[in-house]
Protein backbone atom coordinates (compact mmCIF):
# COMPACT_ATOMS: atom_id res chain seq x y z
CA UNK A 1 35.98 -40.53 -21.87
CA UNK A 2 38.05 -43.57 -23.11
CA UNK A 3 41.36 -41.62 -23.09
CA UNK A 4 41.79 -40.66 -27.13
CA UNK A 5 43.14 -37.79 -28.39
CA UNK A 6 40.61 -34.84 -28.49
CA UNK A 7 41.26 -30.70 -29.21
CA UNK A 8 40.49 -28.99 -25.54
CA UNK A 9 40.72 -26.03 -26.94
CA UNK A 10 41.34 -23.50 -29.87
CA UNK A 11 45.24 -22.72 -30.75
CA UNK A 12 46.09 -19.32 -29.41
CA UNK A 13 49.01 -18.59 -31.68
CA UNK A 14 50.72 -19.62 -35.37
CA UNK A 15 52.75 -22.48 -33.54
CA UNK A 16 49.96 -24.24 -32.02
CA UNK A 17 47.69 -23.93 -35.03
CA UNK A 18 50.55 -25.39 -37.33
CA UNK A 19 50.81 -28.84 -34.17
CA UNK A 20 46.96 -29.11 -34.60
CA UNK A 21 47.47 -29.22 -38.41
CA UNK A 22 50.67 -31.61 -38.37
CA UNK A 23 48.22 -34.06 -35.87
CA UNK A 24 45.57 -33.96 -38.03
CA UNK A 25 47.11 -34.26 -41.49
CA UNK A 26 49.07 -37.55 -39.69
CA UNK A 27 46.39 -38.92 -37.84
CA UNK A 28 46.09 -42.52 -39.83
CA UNK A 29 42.54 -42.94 -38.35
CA UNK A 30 40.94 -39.40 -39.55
CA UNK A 31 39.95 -38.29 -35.82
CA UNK A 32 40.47 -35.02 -36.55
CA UNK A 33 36.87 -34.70 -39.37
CA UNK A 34 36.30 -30.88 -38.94
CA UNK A 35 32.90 -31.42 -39.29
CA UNK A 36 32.15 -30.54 -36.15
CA UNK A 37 29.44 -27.78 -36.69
CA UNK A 38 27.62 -30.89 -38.50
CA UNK A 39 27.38 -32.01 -35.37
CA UNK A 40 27.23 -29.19 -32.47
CA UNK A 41 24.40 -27.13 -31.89
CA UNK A 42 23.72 -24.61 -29.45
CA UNK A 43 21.49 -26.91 -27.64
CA UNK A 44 24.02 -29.46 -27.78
CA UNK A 45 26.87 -26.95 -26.88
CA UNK A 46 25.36 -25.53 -23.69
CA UNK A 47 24.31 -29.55 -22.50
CA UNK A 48 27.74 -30.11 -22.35
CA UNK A 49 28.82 -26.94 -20.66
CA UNK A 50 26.44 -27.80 -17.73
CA UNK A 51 27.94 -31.15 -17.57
CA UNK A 52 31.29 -29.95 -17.71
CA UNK A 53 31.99 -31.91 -14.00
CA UNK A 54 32.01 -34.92 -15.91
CA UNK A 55 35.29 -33.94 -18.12
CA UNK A 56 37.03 -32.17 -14.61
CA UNK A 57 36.24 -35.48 -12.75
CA UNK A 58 37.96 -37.50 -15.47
CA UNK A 59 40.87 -35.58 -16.16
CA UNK A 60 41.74 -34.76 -12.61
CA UNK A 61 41.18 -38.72 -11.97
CA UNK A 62 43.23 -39.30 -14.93
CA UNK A 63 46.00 -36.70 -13.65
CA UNK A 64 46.11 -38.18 -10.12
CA UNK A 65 47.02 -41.88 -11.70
CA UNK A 66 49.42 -41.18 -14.04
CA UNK A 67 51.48 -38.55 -11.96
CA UNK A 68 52.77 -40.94 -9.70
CA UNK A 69 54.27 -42.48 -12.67
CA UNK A 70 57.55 -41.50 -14.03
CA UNK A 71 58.61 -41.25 -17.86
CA UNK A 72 58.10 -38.82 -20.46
CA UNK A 73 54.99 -39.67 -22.01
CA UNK A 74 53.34 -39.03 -18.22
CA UNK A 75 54.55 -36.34 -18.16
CA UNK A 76 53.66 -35.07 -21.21
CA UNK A 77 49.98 -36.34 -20.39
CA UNK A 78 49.66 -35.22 -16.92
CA UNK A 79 51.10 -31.42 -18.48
CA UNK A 80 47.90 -31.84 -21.12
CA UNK A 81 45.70 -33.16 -18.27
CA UNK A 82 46.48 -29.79 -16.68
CA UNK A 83 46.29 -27.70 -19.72
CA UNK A 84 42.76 -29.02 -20.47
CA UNK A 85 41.78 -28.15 -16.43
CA UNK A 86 43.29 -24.35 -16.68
CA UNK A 87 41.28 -24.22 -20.01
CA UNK A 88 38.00 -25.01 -18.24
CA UNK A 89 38.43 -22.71 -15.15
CA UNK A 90 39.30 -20.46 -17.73
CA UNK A 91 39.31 -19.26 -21.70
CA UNK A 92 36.94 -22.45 -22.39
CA UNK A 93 33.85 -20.73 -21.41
CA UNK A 94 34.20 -17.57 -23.59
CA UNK A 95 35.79 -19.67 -26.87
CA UNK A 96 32.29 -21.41 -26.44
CA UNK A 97 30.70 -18.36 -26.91
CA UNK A 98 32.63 -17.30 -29.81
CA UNK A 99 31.50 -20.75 -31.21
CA UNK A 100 28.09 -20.40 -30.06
CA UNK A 101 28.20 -17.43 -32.11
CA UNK A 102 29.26 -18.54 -35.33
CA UNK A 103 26.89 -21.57 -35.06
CA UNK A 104 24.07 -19.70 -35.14
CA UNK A 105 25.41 -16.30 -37.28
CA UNK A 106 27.17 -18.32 -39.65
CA UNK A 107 29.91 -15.55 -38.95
CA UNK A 108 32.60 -14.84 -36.22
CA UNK A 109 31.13 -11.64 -34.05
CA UNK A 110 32.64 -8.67 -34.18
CA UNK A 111 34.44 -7.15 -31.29
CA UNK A 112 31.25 -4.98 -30.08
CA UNK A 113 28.89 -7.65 -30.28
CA UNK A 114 27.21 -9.73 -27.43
CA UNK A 115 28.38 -13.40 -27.31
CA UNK A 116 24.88 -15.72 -26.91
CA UNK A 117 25.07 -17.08 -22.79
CA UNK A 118 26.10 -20.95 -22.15
């Protein structure tokens, strides 16, 4: 992790989804490709979720330095550090599911259906 700007997790509402948009439509470097399903797949997916440590051992490194700094833009960080450590202790797991899902359906599941395992 070099410290760019990456999507942690899905938007949960209309506001978010419209931020992620904004970022993406102004992002003068085209970071945000949406081509990530050309480049995910389940294998790939589940790899990562074992090695999830890896992210938690950044971003609570990262989160440790820049707290004891002062000035908005830390604390905007550190508040997205934290965000991206509630997501992985929490929703991240099951939204991987979901995406496990559509990689290999080619279709979001239906409420009734099993989600694949990580």
């Amino acid at each position: 992790m070099t410290g760019q700007e990456f999507v942690y997790r899905q938007p949960k509402n209309a506001v978010e989804v419209d931020r992620l948009l904004f970022a993406a439509w102004t992002d003068p470097l085209s970071g945000y490709g949406r081509d990530g399903d050309q480049h995910w797949t389940a294998g790939s997916v589940r790899s990562w979720w074992h090695e999830r440590s890896r992210l938690r051992e950044w971003a609570t490194s990262l989160d440790t330095a820049w707290s004891a700094r002062s000035g908005e833009s830390h604390r905007e960080v550190t508040a997205g550090l934290n965000d991206l450590l509630t997501s992985l202790d929490g929703e991240l797991g099951t939204d991987l599911r979901v995406y496990l899902y559509q990689l290999q359906e080619r279709r979001s599941p239906d409420p009734t259906e099993a989600l694949p395992r990580l």
